[in-house]
Protein backbone atom coordinates (compact mmCIF):
# COMPACT_ATOMS: atom_id res chain seq x y z
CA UNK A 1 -1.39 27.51 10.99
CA UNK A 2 -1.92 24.35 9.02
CA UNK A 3 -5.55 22.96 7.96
CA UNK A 4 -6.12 22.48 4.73
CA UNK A 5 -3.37 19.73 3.42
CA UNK A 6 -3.30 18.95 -0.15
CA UNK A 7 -2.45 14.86 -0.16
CA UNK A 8 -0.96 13.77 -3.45
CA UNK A 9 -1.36 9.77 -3.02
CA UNK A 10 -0.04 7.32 -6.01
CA UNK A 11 -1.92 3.98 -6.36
CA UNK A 12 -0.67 1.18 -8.50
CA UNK A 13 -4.28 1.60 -10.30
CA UNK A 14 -5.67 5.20 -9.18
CA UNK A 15 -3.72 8.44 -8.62
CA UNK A 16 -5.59 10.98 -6.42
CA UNK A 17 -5.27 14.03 -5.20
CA UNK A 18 -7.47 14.76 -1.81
CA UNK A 19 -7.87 18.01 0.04
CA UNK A 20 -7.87 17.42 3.75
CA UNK A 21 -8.92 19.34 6.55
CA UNK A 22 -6.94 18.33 9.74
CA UNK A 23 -9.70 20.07 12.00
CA UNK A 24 -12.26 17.46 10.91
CA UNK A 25 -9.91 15.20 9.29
CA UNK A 26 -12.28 14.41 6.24
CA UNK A 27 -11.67 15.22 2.59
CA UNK A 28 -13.16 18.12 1.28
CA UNK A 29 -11.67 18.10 -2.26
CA UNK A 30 -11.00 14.84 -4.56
CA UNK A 31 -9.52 14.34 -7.83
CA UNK A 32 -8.67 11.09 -9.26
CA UNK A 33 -7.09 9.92 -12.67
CA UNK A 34 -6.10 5.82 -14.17
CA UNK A 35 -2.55 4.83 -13.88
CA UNK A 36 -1.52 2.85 -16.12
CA UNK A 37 2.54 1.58 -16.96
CA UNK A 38 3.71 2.37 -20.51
CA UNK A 39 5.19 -0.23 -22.34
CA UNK A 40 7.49 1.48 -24.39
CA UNK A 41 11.49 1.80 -23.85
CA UNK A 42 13.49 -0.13 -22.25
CA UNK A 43 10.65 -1.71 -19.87
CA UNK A 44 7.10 -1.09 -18.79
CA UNK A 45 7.70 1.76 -16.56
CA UNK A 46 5.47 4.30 -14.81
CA UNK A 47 4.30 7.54 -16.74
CA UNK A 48 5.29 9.93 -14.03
CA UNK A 49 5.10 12.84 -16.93
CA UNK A 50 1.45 12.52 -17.30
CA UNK A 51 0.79 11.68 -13.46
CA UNK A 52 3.23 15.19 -12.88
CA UNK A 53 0.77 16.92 -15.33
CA UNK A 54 -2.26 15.65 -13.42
CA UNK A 55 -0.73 16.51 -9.80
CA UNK A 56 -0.12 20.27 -10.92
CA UNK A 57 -3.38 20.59 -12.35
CA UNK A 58 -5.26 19.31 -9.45
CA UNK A 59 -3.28 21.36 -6.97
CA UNK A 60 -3.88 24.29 -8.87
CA UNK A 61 -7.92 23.94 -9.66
CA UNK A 62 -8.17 22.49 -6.16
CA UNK A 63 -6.44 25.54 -4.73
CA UNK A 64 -9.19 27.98 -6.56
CA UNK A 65 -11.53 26.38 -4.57
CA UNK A 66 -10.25 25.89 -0.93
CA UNK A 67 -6.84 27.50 0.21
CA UNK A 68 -3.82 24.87 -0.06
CA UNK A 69 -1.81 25.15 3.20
CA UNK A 70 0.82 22.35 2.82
CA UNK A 71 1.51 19.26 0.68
CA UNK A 72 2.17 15.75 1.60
CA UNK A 73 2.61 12.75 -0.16
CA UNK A 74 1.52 8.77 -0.32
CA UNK A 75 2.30 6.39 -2.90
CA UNK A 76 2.14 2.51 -3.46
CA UNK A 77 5.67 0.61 -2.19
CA UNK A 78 8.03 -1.30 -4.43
CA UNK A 79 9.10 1.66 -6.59
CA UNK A 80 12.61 3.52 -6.79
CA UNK A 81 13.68 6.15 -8.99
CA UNK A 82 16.99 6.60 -10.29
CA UNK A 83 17.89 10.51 -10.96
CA UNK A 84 20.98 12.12 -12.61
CA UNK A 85 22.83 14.97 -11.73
CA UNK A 86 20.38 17.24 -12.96
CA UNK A 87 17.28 15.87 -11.03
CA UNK A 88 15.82 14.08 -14.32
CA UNK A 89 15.58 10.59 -14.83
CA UNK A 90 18.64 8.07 -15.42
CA UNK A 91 16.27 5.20 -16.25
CA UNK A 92 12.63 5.07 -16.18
CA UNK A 93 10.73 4.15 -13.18
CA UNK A 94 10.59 1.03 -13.36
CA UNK A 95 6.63 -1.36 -13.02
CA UNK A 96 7.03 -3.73 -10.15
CA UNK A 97 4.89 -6.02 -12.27
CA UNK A 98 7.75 -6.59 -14.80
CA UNK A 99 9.13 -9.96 -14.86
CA UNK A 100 12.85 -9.37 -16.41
CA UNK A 101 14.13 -9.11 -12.67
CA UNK A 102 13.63 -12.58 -12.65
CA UNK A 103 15.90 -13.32 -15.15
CA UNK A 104 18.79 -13.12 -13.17
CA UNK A 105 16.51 -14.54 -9.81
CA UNK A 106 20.04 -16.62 -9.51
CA UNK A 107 22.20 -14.81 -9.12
CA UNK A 108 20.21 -11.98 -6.91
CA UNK A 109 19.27 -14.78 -4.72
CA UNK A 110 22.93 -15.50 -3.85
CA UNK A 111 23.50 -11.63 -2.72
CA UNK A 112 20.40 -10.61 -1.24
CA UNK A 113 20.23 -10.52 2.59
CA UNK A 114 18.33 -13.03 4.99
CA UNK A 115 15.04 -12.61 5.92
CA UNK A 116 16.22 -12.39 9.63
CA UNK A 117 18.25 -9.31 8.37
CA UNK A 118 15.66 -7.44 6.89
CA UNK A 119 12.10 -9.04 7.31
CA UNK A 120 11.88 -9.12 3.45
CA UNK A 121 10.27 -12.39 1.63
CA UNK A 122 11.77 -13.01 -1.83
CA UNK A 123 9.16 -12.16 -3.88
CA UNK A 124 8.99 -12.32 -7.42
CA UNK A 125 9.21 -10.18 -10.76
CA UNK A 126 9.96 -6.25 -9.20
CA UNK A 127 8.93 -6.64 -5.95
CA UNK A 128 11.76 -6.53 -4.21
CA UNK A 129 13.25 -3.18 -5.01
CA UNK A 130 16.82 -4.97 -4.71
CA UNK A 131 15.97 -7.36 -6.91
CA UNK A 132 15.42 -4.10 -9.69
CA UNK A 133 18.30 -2.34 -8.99
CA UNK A 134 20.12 -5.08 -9.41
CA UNK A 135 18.81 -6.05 -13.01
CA UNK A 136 18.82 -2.61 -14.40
CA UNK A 137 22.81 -2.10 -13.18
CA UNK A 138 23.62 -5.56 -14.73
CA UNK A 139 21.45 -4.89 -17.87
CA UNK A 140 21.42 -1.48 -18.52
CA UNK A 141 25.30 -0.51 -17.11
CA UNK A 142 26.00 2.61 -19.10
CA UNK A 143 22.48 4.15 -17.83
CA UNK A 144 22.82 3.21 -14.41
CA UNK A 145 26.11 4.67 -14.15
CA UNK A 146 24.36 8.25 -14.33
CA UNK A 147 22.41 7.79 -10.95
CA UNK A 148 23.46 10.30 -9.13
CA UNK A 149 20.58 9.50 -6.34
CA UNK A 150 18.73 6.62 -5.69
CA UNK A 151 14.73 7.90 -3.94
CA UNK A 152 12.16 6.18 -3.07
CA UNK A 153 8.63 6.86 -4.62
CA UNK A 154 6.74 9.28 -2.30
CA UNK A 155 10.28 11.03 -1.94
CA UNK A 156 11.07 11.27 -6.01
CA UNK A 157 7.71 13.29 -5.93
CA UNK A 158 9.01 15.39 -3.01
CA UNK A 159 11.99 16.17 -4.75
CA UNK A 160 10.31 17.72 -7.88
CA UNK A 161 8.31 19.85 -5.67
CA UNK A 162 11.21 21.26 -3.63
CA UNK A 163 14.33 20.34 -5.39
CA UNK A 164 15.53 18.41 -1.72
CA UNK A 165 16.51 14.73 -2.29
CA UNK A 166 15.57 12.53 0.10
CA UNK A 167 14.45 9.08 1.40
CA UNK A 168 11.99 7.69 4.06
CA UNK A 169 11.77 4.85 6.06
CA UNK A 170 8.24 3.20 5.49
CA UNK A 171 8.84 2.95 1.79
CA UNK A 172 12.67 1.59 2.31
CA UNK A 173 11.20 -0.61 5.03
CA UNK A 174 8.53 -2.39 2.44
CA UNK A 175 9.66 -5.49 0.70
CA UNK A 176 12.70 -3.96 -0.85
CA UNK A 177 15.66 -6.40 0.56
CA UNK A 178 17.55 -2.26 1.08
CA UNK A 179 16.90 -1.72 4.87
CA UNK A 180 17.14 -3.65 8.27
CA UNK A 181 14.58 -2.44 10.54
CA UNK A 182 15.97 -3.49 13.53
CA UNK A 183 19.17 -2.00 12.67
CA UNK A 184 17.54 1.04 11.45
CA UNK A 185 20.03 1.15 8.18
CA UNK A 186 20.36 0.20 5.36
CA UNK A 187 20.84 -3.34 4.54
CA UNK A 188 24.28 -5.36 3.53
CA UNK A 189 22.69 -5.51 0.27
CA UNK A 190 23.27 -1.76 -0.33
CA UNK A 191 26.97 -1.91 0.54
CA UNK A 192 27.82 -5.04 -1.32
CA UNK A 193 25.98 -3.81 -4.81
CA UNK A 194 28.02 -0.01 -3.93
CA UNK A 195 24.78 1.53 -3.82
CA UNK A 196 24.67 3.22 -0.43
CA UNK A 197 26.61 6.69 -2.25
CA UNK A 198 23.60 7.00 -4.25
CA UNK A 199 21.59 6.59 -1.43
CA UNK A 200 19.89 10.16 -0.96
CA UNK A 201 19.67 10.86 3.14
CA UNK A 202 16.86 9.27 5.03
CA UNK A 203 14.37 11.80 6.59
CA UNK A 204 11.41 11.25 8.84
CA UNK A 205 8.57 11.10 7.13
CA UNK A 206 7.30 14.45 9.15
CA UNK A 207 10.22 16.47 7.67
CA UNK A 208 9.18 19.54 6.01
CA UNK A 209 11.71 19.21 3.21
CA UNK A 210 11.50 22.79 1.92
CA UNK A 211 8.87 24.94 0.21
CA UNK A 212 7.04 24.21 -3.01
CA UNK A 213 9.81 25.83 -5.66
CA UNK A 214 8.67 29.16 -7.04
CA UNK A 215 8.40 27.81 -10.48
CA UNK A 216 5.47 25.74 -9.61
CA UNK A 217 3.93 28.55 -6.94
CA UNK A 218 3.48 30.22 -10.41
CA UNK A 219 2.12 27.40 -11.93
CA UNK A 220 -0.42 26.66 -9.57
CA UNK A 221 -1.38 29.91 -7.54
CA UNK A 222 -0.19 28.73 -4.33
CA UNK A 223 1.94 30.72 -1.96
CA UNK A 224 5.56 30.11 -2.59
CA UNK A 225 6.31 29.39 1.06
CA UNK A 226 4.01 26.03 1.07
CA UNK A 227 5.34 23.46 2.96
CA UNK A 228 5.95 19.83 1.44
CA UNK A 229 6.39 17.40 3.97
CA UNK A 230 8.60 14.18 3.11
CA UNK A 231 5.55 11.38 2.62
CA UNK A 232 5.37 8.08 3.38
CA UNK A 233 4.21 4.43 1.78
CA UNK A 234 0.76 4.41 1.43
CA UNK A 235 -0.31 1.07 3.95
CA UNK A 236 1.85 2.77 6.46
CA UNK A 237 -0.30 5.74 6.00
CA UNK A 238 -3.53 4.20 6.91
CA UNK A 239 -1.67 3.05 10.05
CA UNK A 240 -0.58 6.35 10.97
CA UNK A 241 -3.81 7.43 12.59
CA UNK A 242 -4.26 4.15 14.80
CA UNK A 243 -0.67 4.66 15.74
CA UNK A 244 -1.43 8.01 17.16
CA UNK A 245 -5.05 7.51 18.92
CA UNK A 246 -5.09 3.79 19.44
CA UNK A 247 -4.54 1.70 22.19
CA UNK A 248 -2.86 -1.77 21.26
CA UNK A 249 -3.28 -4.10 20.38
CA UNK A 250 -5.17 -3.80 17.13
CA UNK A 251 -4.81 -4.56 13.76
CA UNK A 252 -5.03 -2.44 10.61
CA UNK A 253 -6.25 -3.35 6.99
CA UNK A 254 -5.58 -1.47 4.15
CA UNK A 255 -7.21 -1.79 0.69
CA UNK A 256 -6.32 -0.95 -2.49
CA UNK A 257 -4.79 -3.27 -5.34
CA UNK A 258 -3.23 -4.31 -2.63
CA UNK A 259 -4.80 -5.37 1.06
CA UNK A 260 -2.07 -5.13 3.79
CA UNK A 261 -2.76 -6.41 6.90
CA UNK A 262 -0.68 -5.07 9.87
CA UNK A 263 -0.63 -6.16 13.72
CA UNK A 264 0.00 -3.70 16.49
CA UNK A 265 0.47 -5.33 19.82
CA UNK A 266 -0.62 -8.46 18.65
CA UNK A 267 0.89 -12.05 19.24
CA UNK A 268 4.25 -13.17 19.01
CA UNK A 269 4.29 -15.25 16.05
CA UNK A 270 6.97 -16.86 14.12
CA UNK A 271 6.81 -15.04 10.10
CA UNK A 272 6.80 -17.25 7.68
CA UNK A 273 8.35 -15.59 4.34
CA UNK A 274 6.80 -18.02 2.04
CA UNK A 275 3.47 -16.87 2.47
CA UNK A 276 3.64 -13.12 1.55
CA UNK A 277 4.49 -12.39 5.59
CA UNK A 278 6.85 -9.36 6.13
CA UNK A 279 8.02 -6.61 8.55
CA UNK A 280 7.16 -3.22 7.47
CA UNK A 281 8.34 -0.43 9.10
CA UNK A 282 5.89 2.47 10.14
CA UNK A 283 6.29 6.09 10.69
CA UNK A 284 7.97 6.14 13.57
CA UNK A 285 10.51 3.83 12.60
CA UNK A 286 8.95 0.86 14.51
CA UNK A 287 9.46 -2.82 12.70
CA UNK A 288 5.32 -3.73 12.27
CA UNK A 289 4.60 -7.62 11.52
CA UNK A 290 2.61 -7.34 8.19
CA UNK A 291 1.12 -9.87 5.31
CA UNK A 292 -0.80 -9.09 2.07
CA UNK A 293 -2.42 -10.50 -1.11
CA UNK A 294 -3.17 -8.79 -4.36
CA UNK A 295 -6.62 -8.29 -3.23
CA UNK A 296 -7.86 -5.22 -5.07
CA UNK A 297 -6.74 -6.62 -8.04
CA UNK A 298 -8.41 -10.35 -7.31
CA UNK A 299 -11.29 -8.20 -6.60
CA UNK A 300 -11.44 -6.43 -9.67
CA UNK A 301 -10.38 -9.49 -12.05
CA UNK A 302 -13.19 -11.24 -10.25
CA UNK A 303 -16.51 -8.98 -11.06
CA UNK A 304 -15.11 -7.14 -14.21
CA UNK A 305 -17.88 -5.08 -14.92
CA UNK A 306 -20.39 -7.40 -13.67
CA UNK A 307 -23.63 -6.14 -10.85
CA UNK A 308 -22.63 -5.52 -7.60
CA UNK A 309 -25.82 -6.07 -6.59
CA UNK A 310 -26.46 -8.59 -3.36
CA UNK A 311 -29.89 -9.46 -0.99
CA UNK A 312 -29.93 -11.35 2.14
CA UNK A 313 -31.41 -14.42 0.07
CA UNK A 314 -28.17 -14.47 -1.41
CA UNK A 315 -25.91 -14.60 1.59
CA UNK A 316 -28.44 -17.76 2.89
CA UNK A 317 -28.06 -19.75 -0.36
CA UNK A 318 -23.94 -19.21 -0.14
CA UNK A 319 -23.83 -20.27 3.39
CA UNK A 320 -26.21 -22.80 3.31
CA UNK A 321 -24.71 -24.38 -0.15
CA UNK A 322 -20.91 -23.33 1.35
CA UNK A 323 -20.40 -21.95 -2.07
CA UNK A 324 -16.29 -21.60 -1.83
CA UNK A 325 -14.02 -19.77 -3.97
CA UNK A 326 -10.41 -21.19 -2.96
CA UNK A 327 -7.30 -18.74 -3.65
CA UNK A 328 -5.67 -18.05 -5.15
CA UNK A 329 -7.24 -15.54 -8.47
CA UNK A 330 -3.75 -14.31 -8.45
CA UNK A 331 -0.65 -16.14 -8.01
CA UNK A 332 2.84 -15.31 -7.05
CA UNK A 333 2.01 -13.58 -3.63
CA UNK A 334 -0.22 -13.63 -0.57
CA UNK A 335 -0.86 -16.75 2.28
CA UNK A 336 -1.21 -18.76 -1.12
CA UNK A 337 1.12 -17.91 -3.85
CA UNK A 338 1.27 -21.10 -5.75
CA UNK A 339 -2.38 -22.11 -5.63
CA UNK A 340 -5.06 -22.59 -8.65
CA UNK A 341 -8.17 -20.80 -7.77
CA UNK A 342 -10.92 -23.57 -7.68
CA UNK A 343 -15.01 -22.73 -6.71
CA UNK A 344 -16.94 -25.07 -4.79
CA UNK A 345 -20.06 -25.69 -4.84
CA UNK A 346 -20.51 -23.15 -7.55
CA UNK A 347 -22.86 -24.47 -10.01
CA UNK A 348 -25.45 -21.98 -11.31
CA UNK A 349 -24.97 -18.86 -9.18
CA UNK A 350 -26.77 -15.96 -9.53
CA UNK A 351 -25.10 -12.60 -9.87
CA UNK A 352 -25.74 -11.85 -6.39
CA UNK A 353 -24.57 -14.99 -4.98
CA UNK A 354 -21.39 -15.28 -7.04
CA UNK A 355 -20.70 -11.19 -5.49
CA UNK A 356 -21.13 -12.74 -1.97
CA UNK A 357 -18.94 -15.82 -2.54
CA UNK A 358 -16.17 -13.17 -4.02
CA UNK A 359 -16.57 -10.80 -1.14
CA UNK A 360 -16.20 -13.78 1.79
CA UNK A 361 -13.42 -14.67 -0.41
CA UNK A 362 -11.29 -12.03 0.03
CA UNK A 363 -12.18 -11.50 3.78
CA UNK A 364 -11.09 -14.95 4.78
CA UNK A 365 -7.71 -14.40 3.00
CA UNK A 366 -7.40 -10.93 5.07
CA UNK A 367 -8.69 -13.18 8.19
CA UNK A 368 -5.27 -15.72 7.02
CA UNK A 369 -2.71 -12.85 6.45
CA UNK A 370 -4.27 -11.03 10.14
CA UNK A 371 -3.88 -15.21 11.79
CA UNK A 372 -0.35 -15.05 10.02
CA UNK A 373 1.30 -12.21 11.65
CA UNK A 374 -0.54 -12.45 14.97
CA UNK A 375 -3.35 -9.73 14.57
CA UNK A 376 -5.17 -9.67 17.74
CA UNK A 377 -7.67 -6.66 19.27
CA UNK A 378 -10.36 -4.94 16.66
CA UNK A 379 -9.34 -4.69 12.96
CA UNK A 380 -10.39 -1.75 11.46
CA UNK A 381 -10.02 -1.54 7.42
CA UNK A 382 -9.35 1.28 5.55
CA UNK A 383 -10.13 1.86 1.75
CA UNK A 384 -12.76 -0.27 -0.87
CA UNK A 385 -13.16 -2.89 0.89
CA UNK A 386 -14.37 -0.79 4.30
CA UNK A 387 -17.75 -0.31 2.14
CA UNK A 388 -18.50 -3.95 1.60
CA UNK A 389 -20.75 -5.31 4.07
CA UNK A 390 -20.34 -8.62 2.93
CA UNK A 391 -16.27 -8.73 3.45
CA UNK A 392 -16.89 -6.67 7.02
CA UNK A 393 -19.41 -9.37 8.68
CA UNK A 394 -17.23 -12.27 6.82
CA UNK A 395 -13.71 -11.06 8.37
CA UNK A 396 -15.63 -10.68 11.84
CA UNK A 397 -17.36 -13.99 11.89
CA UNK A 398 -13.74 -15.44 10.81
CA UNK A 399 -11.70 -13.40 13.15
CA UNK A 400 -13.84 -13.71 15.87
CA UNK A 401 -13.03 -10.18 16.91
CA UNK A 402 -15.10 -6.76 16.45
CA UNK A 403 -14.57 -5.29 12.68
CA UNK A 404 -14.32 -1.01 12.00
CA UNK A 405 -15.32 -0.30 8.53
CA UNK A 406 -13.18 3.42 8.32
CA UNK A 407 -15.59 6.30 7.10
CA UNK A 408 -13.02 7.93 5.16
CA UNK A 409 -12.54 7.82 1.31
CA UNK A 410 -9.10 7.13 1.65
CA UNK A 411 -7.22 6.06 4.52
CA UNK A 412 -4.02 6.94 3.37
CA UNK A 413 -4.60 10.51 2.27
CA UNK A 414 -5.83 11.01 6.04
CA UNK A 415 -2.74 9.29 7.45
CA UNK A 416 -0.50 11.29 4.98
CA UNK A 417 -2.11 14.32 5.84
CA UNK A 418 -1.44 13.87 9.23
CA UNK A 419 1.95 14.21 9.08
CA UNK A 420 1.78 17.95 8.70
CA UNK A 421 -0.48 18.20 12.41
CA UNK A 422 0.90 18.19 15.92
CA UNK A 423 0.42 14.73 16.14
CA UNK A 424 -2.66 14.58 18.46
CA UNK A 425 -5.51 12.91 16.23
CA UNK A 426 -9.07 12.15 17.70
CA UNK A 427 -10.57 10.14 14.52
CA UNK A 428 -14.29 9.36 14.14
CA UNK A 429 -13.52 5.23 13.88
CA UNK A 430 -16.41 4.40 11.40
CA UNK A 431 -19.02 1.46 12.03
CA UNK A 432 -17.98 -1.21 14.51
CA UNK A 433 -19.31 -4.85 13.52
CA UNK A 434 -19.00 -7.76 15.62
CA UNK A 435 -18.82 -11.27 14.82
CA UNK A 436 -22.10 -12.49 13.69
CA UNK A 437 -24.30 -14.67 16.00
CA UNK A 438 -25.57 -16.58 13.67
CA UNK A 439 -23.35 -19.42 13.87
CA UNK A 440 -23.50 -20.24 9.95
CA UNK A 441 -21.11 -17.80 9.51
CA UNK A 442 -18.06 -19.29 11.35
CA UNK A 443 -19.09 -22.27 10.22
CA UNK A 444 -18.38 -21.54 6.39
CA UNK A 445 -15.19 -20.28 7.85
CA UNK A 446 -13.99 -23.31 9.08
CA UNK A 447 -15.54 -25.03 5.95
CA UNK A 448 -13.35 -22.77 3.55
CA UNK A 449 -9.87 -23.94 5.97
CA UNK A 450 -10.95 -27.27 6.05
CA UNK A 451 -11.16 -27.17 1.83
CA UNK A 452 -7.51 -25.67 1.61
């Protein structure tokens, strides 16, 4: 029997490793290391040699303490990994954040699929996984050539715990111009680039792809016949427990450098690509209407070491002066990609104030993405930002629907874990807010649309 499920989840900014106990489906272990791209080579690329270090040492000390039973997997989207014949690296893995994909923006643009095809906006620098395949075969040709397999990220991770190649579809479903989710294939892209060979076979995300390989049962003390399940992208993760126990509709949010918004059941809406709108594809294999905006990042550029310390005084000076931060702190993607950040009614905030201002900030971009793709029902959030009071009451008062702050550390190391349970799931939902009463809260709302 399964219980205890080590979760190996890869942020863009944190790498964790969370022991989860499916009977109570709360973490009873937690490690957690910086991840940060290397700039040397051929491009800024991730340092999976020193995240593969960290993994194996937290499996193995977190294994001394509580009994691993199986292994799954969660990582951040955007990210392939080319492999060679002998399961090492062709190229490195390549930092979404680089810009040389744009380089050749031109002449991607005029192969890449239509949005209609895959529910992918063009976004910029690596973002769309097409986008760096296609610059690293045009600019690094004799590498490239070696790919003998093309994974995903939560799958390349997989694959050096079992030696089974793979791919899944929540992380080829993300933003990566590679699959059609209606089709449930990949995309013409794939075919016209000759990439589809390379391709390794798609899996469900609940496949047990083998047992952990004997090398690393050594390593780490854990029985060689642990199971590692297949994994999945990590906002898809934090939906996986709403999908299973939820009735729709109801919207998810996920936070993390990223904040992904994603509508179950909600309305039919037309997706606009040009503001950071897409169709994921979740667990099941179900096309899921989703937007996002760097807001982890915005969040963290924002306060940069500063107090996080608020009062209720605070919140009543920023309402009553409608102190407005206007997006967007970082450009490029979100509702507002091409927008200057700009304060309002800013001048001489206190520490406290300026945190609230930031905070209602980034929940009435959430409350734009959740208007964009039709989020309707109770939102719950998942991650940082299900701590903050501030964004919680803000995105209910601008919603005008009931908020659930999650109670779990990390959303996506329960949803990951998940995938190695029956799939019956009775979660404890966390604090539900509802929209305030007090009606100066709607009304900064509708002052912060009517400023954009």
């Amino acid at each position: 029997m399964i219980r205890h499920v080590a979760v190996i989840d890869i942020g863009k900014t944190n790498a964790k490793v969370a022991l989860v106990d499916l009977a109570t489906l709360r973490e009873t272990a937690l490690r957690r290391t910086a991840n940060a791209p290397l700039a040397d080579g051929p491009y800024p690329h991730h340092d999976v040699e020193a995240l593969w270090a960290f993994i194996l040492d937290s499996l193995g000390a977190i294994h001394r303490e509580q009994r691993i039973d199986a292994i799954s997997i969660t990582t951040h989207g955007a990210t392939a990994v080319l492999v060679d014949a002998d399961g090492g690296l062709a190229l490195p893995v390549l930092d979404y954040e680089f810009s040389g994909p744009d380089d050749l923006a031109k002449d991607y643009d005029a192969v890449r699929p239509p949005f209609a095809e895959t529910g992918t906006p063009r976004l910029p620098a690596g973002l769309n996984i097409g986008a760096q395949l296609f610059w690293q075969q045009r600019r690094l040709p004799a590498e490239f050539s070696k790919t003998a397999a093309i994974l995903t990220y939560p799958q390349y991770w997989a694959q050096r715990l079992t030696g089974v190649t793979a791919n899944e579809v929540t992380s080829l479903g993300c933003h990566t111009d590679l699959w059609s989710p209606w089709k449930s294939d990949f995309s013409s892209l794939v075919d016209t680039m000759g990439w589809r060979s390379m391709m390794a076979p798609v899996r469900p995300a609940k496949d047990r792809l083998g047992p952990i390989l004997p090398a690393l049962a050594g390593q780490t003390g854990l029985d060689p016949q642990t199971p590692v399940f297949c994994g999945l992208h990590d906002s898809n993760a934090s939906l996986l427990p709403h999908l299973l126990s939820d009735r729709p509709p109801f919207s998810v949010v996920s936070t993390g450098t990223w904040v992904v918004s994603m509508a179950v059941g909600g309305k039919k809406i037309a997706l606009d690509p040009a503001r950071d709108t897409l169709v994921n594809v979740n667990a099941l294999g179900d096309p899921v209407p989703s937007a996002r905006f760097m807001g982890g990042r915005e969040f963290s550029l924002l306060t940069d070491g500063k107090p996080q310390d608020w009062s209720e005084d605070d919140i009543a000076v920023v309402l009553a002066r409608r102190t407005l931060l206007l997006p967007s702190t970082q450009q490029g993607s979100g509702p507002y990609p091409h927008r200057d950040a700009l304060w309002l009614n800013a001048d001489g905030l206190s520490v406290g104030e300026r945190f609230v201002a930031i905070s209602f900030y980034l929940a009435l971009m959430t409350a734009t993405c959740l208007e964009l793709i039709g989020g309707d029902g109770p939102t719950t959030v998942e991650g940082p930002f299900a701590r903050n009071r501030l964004f919680i009451r803000m995105l209910a008062a601008a919603t005008g629907r009931p908020v659930v702050a999650s109670e779990t550390a990390t959303g996506t190391s329960i949803g990951a874990a998940l995938l190695a349970s029956d799939g019956s799931v009775a979660t404890d939902k966390g604090e539900r807010t509802e929209p305030p009463a007090d009606p100066a809260w709607s009304g900064y709302a509708r002052a912060w649309r009517t400023a954009l």
